[in-house]
Structures are given as C-alpha cells and as structure tokens.
Protein backbone atom coordinates (compact mmCIF):
# COMPACT_ATOMS: atom_id res chain seq x y z
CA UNK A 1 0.00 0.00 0.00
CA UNK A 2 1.62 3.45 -0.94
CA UNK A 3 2.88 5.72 1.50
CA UNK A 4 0.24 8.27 3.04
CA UNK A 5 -2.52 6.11 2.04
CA UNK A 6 -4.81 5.16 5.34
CA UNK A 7 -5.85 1.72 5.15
CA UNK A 8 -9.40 1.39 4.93
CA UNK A 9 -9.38 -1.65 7.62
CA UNK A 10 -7.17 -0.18 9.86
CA UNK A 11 -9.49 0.18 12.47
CA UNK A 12 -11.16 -3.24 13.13
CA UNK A 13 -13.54 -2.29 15.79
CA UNK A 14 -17.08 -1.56 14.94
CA UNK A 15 -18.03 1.59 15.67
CA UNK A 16 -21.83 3.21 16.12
CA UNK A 17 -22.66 5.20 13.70
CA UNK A 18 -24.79 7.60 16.29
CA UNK A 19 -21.87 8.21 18.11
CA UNK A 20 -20.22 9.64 15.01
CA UNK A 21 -23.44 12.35 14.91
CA UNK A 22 -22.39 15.41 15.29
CA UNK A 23 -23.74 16.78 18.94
CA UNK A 24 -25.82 19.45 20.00
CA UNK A 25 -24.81 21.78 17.51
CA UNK A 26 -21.27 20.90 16.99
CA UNK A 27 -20.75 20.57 13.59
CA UNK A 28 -17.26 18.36 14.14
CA UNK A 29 -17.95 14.80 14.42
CA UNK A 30 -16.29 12.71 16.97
CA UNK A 31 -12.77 12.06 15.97
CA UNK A 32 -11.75 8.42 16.65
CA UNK A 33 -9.24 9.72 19.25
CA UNK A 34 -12.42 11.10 21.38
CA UNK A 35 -14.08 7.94 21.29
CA UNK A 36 -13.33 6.26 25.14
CA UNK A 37 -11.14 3.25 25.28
CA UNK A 38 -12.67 -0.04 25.75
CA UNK A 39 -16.02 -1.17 25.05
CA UNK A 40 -19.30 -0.50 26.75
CA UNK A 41 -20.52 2.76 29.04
CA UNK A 42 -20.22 1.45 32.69
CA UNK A 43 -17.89 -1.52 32.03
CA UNK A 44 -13.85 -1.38 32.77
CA UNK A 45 -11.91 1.15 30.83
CA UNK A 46 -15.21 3.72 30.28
CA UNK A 47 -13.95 6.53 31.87
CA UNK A 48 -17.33 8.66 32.34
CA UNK A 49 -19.60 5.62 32.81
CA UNK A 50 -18.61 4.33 35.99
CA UNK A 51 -19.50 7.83 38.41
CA UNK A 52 -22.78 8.27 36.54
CA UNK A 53 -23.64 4.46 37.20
CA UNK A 54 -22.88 5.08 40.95
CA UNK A 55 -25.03 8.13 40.69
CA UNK A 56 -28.04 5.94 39.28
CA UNK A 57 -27.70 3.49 42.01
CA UNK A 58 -27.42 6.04 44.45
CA UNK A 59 -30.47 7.85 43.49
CA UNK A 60 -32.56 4.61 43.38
CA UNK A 61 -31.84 3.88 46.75
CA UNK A 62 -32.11 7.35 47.96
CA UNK A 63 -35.89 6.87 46.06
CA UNK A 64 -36.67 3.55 47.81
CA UNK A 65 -35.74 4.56 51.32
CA UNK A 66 -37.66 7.83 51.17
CA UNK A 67 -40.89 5.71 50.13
CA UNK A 68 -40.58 3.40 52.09
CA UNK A 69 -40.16 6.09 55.27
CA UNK A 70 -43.68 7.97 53.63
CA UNK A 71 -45.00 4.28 54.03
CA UNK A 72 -44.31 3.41 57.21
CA UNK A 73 -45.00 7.28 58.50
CA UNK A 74 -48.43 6.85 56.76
CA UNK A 75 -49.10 3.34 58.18
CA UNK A 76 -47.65 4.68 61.73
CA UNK A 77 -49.83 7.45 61.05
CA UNK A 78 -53.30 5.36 60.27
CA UNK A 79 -52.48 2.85 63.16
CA UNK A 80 -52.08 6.08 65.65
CA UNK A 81 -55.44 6.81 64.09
CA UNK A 82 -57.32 4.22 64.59
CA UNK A 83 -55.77 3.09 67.64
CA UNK A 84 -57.50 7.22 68.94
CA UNK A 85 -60.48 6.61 67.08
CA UNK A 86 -60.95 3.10 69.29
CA UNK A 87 -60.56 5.27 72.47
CA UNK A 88 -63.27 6.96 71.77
CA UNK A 89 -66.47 6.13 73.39
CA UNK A 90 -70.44 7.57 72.04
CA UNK A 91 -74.16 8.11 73.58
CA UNK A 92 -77.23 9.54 71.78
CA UNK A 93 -77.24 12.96 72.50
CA UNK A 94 -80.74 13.60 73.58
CA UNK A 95 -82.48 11.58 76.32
CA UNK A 96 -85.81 13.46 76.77
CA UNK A 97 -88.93 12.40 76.10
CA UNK A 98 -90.05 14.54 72.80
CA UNK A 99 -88.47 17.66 71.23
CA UNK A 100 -84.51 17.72 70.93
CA UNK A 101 -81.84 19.46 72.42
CA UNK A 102 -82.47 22.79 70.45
CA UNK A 103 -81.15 24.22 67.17
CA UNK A 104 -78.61 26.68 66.54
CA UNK A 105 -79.43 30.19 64.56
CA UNK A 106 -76.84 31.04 62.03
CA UNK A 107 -75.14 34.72 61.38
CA UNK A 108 -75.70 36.88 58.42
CA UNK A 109 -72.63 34.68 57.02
CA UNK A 110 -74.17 31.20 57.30
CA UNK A 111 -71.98 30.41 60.71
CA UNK A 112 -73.81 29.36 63.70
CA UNK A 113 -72.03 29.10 67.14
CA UNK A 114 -71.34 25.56 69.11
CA UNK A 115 -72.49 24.43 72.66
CA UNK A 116 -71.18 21.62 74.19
CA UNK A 117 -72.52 20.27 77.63
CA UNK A 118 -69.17 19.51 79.50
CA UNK A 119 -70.13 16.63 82.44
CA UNK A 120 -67.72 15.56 85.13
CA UNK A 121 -69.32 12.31 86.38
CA UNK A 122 -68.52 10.92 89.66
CA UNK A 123 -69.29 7.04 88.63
CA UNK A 124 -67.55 4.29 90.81
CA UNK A 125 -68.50 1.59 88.83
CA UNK A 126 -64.84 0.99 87.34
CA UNK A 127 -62.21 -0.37 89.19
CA UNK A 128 -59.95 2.94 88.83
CA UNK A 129 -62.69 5.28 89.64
CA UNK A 130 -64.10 3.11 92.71
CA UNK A 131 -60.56 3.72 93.85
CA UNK A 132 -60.61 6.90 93.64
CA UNK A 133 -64.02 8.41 94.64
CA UNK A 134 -63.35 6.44 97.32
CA UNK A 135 -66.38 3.86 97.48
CA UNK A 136 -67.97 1.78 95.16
CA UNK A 137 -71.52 1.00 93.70
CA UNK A 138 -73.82 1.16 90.62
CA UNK A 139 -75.15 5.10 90.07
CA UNK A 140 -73.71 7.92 88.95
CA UNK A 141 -74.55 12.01 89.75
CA UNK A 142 -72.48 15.05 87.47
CA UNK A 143 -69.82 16.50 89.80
CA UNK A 144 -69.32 19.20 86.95
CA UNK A 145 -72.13 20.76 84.25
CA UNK A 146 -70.55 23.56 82.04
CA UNK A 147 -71.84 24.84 78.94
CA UNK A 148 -68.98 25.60 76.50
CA UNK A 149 -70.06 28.65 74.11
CA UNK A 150 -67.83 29.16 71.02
CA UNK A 151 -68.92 31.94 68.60
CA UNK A 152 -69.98 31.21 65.05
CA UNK A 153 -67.17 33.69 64.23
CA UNK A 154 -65.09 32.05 66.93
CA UNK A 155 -63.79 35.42 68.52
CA UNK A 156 -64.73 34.78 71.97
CA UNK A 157 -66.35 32.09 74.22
CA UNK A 158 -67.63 30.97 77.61
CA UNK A 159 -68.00 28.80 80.05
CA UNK A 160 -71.65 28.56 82.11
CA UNK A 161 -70.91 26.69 85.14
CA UNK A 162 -74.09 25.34 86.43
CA UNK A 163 -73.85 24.66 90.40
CA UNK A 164 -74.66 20.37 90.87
CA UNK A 165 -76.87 21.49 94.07
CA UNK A 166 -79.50 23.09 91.78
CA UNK A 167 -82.73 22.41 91.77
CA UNK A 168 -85.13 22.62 89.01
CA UNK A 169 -88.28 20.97 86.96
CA UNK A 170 -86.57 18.13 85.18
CA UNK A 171 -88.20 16.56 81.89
CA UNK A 172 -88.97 13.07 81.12
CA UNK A 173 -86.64 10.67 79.99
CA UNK A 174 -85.55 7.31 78.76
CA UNK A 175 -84.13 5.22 81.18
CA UNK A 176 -82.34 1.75 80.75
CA UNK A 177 -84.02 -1.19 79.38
CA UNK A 178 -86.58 0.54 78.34
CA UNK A 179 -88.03 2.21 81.62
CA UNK A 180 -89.18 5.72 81.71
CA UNK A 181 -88.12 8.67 84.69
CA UNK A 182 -91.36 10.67 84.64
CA UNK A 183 -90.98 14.59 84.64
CA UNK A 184 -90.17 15.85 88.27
CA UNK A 185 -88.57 18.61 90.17
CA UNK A 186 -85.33 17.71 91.58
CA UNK A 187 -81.51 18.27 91.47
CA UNK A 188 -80.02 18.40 88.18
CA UNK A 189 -76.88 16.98 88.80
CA UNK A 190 -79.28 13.55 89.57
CA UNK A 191 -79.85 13.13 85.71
CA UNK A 192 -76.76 11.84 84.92
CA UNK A 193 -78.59 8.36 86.44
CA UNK A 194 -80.14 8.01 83.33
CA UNK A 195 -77.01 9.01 80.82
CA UNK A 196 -75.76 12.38 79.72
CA UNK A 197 -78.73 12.40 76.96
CA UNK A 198 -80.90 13.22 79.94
CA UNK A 199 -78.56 15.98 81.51
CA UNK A 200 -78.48 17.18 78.11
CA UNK A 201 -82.09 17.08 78.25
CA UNK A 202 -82.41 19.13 81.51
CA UNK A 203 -80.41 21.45 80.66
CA UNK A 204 -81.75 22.55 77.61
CA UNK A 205 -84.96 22.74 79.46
CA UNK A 206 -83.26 24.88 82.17
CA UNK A 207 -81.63 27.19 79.59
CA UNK A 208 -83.46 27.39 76.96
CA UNK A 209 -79.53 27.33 75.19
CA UNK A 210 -79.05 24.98 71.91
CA UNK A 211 -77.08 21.86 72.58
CA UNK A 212 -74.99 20.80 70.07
CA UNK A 213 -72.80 18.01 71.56
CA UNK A 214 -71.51 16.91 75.07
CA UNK A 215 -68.35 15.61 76.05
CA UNK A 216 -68.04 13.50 79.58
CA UNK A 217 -65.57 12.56 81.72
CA UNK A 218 -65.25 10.37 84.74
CA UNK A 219 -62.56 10.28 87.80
CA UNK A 220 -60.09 8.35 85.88
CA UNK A 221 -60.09 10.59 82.77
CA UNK A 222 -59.32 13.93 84.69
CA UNK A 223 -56.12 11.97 86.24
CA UNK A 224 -55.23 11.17 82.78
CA UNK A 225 -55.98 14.38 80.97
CA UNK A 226 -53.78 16.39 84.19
CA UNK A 227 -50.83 14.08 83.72
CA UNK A 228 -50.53 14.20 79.95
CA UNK A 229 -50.89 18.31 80.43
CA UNK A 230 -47.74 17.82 82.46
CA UNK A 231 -49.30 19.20 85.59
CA UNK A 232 -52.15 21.82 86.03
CA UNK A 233 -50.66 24.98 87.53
CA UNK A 234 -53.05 26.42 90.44
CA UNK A 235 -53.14 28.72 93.42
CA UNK A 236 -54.71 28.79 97.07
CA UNK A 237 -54.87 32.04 99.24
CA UNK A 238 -54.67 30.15 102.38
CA UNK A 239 -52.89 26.67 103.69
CA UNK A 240 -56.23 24.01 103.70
CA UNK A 241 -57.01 20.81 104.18
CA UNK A 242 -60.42 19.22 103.08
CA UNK A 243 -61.09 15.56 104.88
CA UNK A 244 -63.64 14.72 102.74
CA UNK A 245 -62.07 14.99 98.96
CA UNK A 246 -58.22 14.36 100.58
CA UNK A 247 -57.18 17.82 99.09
CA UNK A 248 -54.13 19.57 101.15
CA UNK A 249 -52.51 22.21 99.95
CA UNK A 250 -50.10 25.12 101.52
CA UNK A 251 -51.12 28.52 100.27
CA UNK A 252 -49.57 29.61 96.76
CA UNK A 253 -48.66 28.36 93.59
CA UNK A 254 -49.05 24.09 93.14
CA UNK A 255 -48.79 22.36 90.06
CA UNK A 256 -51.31 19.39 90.17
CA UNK A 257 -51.62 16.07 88.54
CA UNK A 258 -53.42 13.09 88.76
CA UNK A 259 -55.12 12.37 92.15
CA UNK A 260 -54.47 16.09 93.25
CA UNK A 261 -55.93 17.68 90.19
CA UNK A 262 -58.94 15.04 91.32
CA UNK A 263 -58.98 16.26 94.61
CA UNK A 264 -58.99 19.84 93.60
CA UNK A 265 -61.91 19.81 91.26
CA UNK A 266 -64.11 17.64 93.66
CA UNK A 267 -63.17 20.08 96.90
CA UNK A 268 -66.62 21.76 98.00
CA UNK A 269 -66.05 22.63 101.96
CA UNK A 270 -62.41 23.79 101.18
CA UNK A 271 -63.65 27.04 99.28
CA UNK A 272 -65.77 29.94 99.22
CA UNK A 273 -68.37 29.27 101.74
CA UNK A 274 -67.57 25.51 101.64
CA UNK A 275 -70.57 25.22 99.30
CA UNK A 276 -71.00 24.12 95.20
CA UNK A 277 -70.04 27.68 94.59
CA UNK A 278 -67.00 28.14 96.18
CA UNK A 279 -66.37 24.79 94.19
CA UNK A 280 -67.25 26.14 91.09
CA UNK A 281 -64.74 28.84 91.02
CA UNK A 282 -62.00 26.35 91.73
CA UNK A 283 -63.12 24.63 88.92
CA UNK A 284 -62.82 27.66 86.47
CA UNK A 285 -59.35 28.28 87.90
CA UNK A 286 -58.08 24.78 87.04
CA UNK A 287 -59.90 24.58 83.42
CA UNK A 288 -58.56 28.19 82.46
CA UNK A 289 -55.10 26.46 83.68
CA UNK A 290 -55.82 23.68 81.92
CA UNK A 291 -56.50 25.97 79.02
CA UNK A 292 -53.25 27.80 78.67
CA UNK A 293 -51.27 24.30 79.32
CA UNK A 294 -53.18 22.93 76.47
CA UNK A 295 -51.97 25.50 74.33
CA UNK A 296 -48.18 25.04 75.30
CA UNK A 297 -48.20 21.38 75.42
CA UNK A 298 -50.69 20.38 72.35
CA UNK A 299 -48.93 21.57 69.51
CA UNK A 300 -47.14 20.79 66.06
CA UNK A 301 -44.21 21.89 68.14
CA UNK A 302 -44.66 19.50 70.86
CA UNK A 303 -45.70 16.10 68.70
CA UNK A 304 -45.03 14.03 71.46
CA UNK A 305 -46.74 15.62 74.10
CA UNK A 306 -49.70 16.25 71.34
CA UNK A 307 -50.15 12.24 71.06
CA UNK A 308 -49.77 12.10 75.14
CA UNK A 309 -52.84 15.04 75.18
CA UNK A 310 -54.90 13.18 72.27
CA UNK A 311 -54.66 9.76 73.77
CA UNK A 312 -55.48 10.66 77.61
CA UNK A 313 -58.36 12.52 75.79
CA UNK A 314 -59.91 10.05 74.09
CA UNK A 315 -59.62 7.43 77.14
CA UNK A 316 -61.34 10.00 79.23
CA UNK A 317 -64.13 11.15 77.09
CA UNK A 318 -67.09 9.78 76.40
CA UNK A 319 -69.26 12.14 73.94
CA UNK A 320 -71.90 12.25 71.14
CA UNK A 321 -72.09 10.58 67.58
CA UNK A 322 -71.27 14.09 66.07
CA UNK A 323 -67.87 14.24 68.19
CA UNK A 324 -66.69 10.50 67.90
CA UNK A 325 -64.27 10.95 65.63
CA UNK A 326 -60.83 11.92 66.18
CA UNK A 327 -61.43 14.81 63.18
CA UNK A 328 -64.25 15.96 64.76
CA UNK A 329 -62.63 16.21 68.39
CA UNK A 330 -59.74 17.82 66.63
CA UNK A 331 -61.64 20.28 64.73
CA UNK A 332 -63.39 21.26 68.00
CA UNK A 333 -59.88 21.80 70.10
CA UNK A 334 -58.82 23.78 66.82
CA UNK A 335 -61.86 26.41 67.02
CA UNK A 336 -61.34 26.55 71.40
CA UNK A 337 -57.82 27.77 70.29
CA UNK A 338 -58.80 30.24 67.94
CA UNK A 339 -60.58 32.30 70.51
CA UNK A 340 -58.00 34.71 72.00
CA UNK A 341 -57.79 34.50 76.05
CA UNK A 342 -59.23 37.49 77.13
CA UNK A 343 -62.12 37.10 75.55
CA UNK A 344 -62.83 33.24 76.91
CA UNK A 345 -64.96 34.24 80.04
CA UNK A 346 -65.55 31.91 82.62
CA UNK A 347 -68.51 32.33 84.61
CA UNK A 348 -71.50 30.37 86.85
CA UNK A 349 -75.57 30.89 86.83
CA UNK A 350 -76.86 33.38 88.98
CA UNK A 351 -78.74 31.64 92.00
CA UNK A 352 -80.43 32.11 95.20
CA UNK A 353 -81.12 29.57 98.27
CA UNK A 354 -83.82 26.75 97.97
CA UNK A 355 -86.77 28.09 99.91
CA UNK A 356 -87.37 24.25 100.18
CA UNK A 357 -84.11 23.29 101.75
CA UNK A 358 -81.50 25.56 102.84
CA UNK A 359 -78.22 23.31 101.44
CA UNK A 360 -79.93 23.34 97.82
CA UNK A 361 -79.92 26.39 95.34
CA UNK A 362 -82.68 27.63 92.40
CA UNK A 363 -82.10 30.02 89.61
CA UNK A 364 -81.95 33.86 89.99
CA UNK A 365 -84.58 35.58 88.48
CA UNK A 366 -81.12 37.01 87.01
CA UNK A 367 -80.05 33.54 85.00
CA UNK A 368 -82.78 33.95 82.75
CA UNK A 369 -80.76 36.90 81.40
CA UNK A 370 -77.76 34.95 80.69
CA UNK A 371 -79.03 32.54 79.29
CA UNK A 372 -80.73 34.89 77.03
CA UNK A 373 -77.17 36.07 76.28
CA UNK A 374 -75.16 33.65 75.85
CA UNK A 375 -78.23 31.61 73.16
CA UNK A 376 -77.82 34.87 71.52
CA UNK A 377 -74.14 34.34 71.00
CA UNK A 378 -73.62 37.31 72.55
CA UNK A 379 -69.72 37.49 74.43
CA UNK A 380 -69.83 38.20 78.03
CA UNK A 381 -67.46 40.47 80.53
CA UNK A 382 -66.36 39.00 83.69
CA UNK A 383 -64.74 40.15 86.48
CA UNK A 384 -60.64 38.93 87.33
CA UNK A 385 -61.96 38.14 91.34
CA UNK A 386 -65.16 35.49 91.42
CA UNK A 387 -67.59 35.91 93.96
CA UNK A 388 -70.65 34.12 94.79
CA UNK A 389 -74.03 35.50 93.57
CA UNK A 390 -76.79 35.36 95.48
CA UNK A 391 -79.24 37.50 93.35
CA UNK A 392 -78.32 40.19 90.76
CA UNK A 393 -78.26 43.81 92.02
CA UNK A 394 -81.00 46.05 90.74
CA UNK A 395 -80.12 48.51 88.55
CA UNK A 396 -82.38 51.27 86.95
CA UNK A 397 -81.23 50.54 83.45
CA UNK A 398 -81.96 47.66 80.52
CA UNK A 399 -79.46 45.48 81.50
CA UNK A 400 -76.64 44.41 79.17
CA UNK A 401 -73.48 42.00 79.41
CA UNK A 402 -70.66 43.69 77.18
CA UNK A 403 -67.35 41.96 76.44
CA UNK A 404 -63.77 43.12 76.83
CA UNK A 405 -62.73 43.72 73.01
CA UNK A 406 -61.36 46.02 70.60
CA UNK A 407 -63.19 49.52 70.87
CA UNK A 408 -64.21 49.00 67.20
CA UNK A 409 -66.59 46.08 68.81
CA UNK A 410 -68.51 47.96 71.12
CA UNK A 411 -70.88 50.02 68.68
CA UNK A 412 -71.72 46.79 67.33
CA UNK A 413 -72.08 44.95 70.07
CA UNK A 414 -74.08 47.28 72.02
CA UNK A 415 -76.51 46.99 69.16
CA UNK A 416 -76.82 43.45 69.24
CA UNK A 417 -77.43 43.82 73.14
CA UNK A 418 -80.01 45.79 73.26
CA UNK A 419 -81.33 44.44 70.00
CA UNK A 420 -81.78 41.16 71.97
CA UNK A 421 -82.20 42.44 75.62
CA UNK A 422 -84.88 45.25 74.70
CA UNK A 423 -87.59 42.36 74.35
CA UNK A 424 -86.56 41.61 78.46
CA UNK A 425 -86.86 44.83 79.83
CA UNK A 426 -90.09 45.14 80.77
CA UNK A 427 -92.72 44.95 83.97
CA UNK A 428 -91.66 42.33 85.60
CA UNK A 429 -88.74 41.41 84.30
CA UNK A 430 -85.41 41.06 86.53
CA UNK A 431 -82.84 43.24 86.94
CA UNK A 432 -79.16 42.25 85.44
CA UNK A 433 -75.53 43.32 85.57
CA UNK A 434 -74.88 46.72 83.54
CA UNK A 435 -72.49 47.20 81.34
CA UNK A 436 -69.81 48.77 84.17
CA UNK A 437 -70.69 45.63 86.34
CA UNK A 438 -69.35 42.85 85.09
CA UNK A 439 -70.23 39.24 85.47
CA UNK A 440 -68.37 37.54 88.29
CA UNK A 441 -65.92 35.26 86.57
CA UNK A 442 -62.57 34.85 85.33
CA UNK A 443 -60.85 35.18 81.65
CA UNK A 444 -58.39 32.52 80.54
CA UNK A 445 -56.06 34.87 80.20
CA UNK A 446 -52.93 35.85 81.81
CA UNK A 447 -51.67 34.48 85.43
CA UNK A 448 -54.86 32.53 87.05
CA UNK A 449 -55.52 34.52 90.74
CA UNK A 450 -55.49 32.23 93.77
CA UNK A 451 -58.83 30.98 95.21
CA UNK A 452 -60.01 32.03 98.13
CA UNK A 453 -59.97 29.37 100.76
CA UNK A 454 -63.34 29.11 102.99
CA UNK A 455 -62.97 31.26 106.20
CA UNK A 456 -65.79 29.50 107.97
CA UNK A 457 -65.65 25.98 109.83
CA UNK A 458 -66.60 24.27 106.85
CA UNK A 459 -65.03 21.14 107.88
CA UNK A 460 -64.88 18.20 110.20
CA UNK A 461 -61.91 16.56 111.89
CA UNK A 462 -61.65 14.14 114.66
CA UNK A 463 -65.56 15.29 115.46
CA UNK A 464 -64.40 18.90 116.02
CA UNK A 465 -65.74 21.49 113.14
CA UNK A 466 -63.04 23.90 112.19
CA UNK A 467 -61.61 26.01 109.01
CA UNK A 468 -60.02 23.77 106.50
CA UNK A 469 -56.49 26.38 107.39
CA UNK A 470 -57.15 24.58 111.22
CA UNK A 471 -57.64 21.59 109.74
CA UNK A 472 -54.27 22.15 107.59
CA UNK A 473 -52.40 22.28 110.80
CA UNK A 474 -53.94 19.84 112.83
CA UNK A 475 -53.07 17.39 110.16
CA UNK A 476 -49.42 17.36 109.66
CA UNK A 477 -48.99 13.16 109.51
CA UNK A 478 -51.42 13.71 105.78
CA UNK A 479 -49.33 13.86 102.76
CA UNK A 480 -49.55 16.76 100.73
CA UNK A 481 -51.54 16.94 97.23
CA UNK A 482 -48.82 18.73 95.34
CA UNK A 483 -45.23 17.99 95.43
C-alpha cells in the first residue's frame, strides 16, 4: 500500500454510527481519538460511565428509602389513628322524652355558634374510679355541668358553670331497658342516672340554650388528661385541708396532677363558703389552667406531648355521635384555640337559696338573662376576682353584658345587646348586671388569681368542726396533694 494512504481496515472495531453524529450543535464529528477506550458505558476502561452508574444506584436507593419512610409514616400514622379513634367512646345525645336538644341560629354569614354540655361524672363503677371516689356502687350524679359557648365567628367564648346542688323541673326521659323517669322537680346533677342524653335534656330545658354536643368525663379521665398536660398549675390564698375529697394544699402556687388535680376539682367545703359555689370557682381556675397548658403542650411543636394530650383525651371522654371521631374532636380543640384568652370568660348561673331546703340552690330571676345572652351568641365580661351570687343587684337601666374587646366592637355589640335584651326589659322582668358591672368570673387569660380558701368551719376533723387552714395544721402526719 503506498505511502500516506490510510488503510481502509485499519481500524477493526465496529463503531456506532450515532456516536459519530455530530452533537448538540457541533458541527465536528467525533474524531476516533475522542471515542473512550474499551467497550461498553459502565464496564472497565469507560472513563465517564462508571460515576454516573454510581449516581443511578445512588439515586434509586435514595428513592426507595424515602418511600418506604412515607410508608411506614403513613401506616404509623393510620395505626395512631385508629388506635384514637378506638378510644373513643359515644351516647345519643338527647335523652328526653319529645323535642330535641335545640337548634342553633346562624349569622348573616351562614356560621352558627357551638355548645357543648361539659359533664364531670362521679361514677364508681370501674375499678380505677371506685378507687378513687373512694367507694364503690352502681349510680352515677355530674360532679361538673358547664356549657362551652364558642362563637360562630369564633372570637370569643364561655364557660356557664351550672352549680350540681341546683334544683329545678326536670323533663322526662328514657331510662335503661326501656323504663321511663317521669318529669319531676329535683336536682339536676341527679340526671346523669339516666345518661348524659338526659342531663343534656335538663339542661336545655333549664336554659333554653341549643345543645350541640356533650363531652363526659369520669374520675379516671381527669387523672389522665392532668398528667398528659404535664401538671395543672393552680393557686390557694390560704394553707387548707379538706377531709372529705383528701385535698391539702399550703397557700400559693401548686402544680397538680393526677389524684391532686382530682382532689382539687371535687373540693366543696375547702372554698368559698364551703358550698358548690366556692367549688365552682375552683373549677374555672383549674380549666382556664388547663386551658393555657393545652396550648403550650398540644402543639405541632410539641408532637409528642400532642399524642400524650390526644390519647389521655380520648380514654377520658365519652361524647356524642357528632364528636366520635378523632377529626371531629380535633376540629373542636382547633376552634377553642382560635378564641383569644381574654375574651374566653368563665362564669356560673346566677342563683339564690332553695326556699325548700336551705343546702340546695334555684335560679336567679337574674339567669334567665344569661341565658338569654349567651343563646344569643352574645360574648360576656367577667370580672378577674369570682364571687358568689346570690341575686343580681337592681339597677335602673336595661341590662346588658358587654365583652372586653377592641373599641371597634362595642358600637356593634351594644346593638346586638339591646337588640336582643330590649324584648326583656319590661314589667316584671329582673334586673341584670350593667355594662360597668361585670359578670363575676374569670378570663383565661394571663396568670390565674389564687382561690379564696373558705374562712368558715366548713369542715370536720376528729368530730371537732373547724376552718379547713385549722384543719391544715392539725393534720401534719397527711401527705400533701402537690409535690
């Protein structure tokens, strides 16, 4: 072959025609030289294929491990789910014999507001709650009856204690197996005998308020619900010590859990007069506590102690068809947050003493009022130092409850009021708190005050009647409830 001629065959290898192509808009096809020694990208001798392989590889795994984490979060997730969802425990809302348990009025918007009945039932039929009310038997009474009142627009709330010593007309309802409790006039903590569908009953009647749903809870359940919270901060004026509920406490600041948190919600001779309304304003003390711990401990930021909060709350609670879902429990805690503290008034129904019996109580002339109010979804102003109400002072004005808000509120809210309170203001028609009087009560805002401890000789020990502060003192071998 002459010199300078290029043999044809030189190059024995067979060689891809699309890898001759000239690239992306390079004009110059591959020169031999360029072409990577050895054969195949990826096997020994490619130079570029063996990093982008690794890459590959890399990435699948990288894919596989982060589904297979979405998997098992999402089956963690349904399991957590259902395993809250089988907590959960339902009763028909409505026990009474005929009508229902009221219907709400929406806004201009479409909204309507939400009652729930909150009941604090002192059963001892289970083994944990014999143990701790302290006896045992069939039977149960409500230790607690609060109606919750969220806004349809959610800006503020309240809570409507209703003292368990009252004594009112009491409808007709179904009882167990099929028996009948005829309509009487009795206590209305008693209806809880026949399920919370007849408290719910009764206290519709009482009210005349719409209610939507009720949520229960028993001795056990507040032990659980105070220890997931981590503690319920409280506060006591006075050292006291109350031999019927166990509750012993040196004056100040206590944070209390389990039993103690029991102790201090049952206490009804360690406060006040050492009657069901001293009680009461223990009780809004430890569930405006309760409030702000809630919001601290429940939250995306705080996923573990969320779960803790969401399974001692679904143990505890027994509630309604409409709430038995963990969504629907949810959904409620979301719109309780929403409402900003100051404007989530705590307060209890106006009453006077039982002609009938001195140790029992009736409605004010002043409750009907309130109620009034609060179906209305009207937002109330309370007072930052509770104090029992015996009867509402008389006033020469329409009365009107006015919350504490922006000032922008108050035209429009004094509208509404007297919109709604001008129909009550008649002959005969009772006097009520004016707008520079404010409800007694407490906001779950800010530092809870300390309770007043009863001053009177409200209990018992050894036979000898004495203040529970005496009774602190002359009991130094008890432990205490707070450590």
């Amino acid at each position: 072959m002459a010199d300078g001629q290029q043999d044809p065959h030189r190059h024995t290898g067979w060689r891809d025609p699309r890898r001759l192509a000239p690239r992306g808009g390079d004009d110059t096809p591959d020169h031999p030289s360029a072409e990577p020694s050895g054969g195949r990208p990826g096997e020994p001798g490619d130079g570029g294929g063996a990093p982008r392989s690794g890459r590959r590889r890399l990435f699948r795994w990288l894919t596989l491990g982060l589904s297979a984490a979405v998997l098992l979060t999402a089956a963690a997730g349904a399991l957590v789910y259902l395993r809250l969802n089988g907590n959960i425990r339902d009763l028909p809302l409505f026990g009474g014999i005929g009508g229902d348990a009221g219907t709400e009025r929406p806004d201009a918007f479409g909204r309507t507001p939400v009652n729930v009945l909150v009941i604090g039932s002192d059963t001892r039929a289970g083994r944990a709650d014999c143990r701790l009310g302290g006896d045992c038997g069939p039977g149960q009474n409500a230790d607690v009856e609060m109606v919750l009142h969220l806004a349809a627009d959610r800006s503020h709330a309240s809570v409507l204690s209703i003292p368990r010593d009252t004594v009112t007309d009491l409808p007709a309802c179904r009882a167990s197996r099929g028996r009948i409790s005829a309509a009487h006039r009795g206590a209305v903590n008693s209806t809880l005998q026949y399920g919370p569908g007849c408290t719910v009953a009764a206290v519709h009647t009482l009210t005349g308020i719409p209610i939507d749903h009720f949520v229960m809870a028993d001795f056990a359940g507040v032990v659980r619900m105070s220890d997931a919270a981590g503690g319920v901060p409280v506060c006591v004026d006075r050292a006291l010590y109350d031999p019927y509920s166990h509750l012993r406490l040196t004056a100040g600041r206590h944070s209390l859990r389990g039993q103690g948190a029991l102790e201090f919600l049952r206490s009804r001779h360690a406060f006040g007069d050492g009657d069901d309304l001293g009680r009461t304003d223990a009780q809004h003390l430890f569930l405006a506590s309760l409030t702000q711990r809630m919001r601290r401990s429940g939250s995306l930021g705080d996923p573990a102690g969320l779960l803790s909060l969401a399974d001692a709350a679904t143990k505890a609670l027994t509630v309604d068809p409409g709430l038995a879902a963990v969504s629907r429990l949810t959904g409620l805690a979301a719109d309780v947050r929403k409402v900003p503290p100051a404007r989530f008034a705590f307060t209890t129904m106006p009453t006077s003493p039982d002609p009938a019996n001195r140790n029992r109580l009736v409605p004010a002339p002043a409750a009907d009022r309130l109620f009034a109010v609060i179906a209305s979804d009207l937002p109330l102003r309370v007072t930052g130092a509770p104090r029992a109400v015996a009867a509402a002072p008389p006033v020469a004005r329409p009365a009107v409850v006015r919350a504490a808000g922006p000032p922008d509120d108050e035209t429009f809210e004094d509208a509404r009021q007297a919109q709604v309170l001008g129909a009550l203001t008649g002959p005969g028609t009772a006097p009520y708190p004016a707008p520079n009087d404010p409800l007694p009560g407490r906001t779950a805002a800010g530092r809870a005050g300390c309770v007043a401890v009863a001053r009177k000789r409200t209990v018992r020990l050894h036979g000898v009647a004495m203040t529970p502060t005496a009774a602190f003192a002359a009991s130094r071998a008890v432990p205490l409830s707070a450590h």
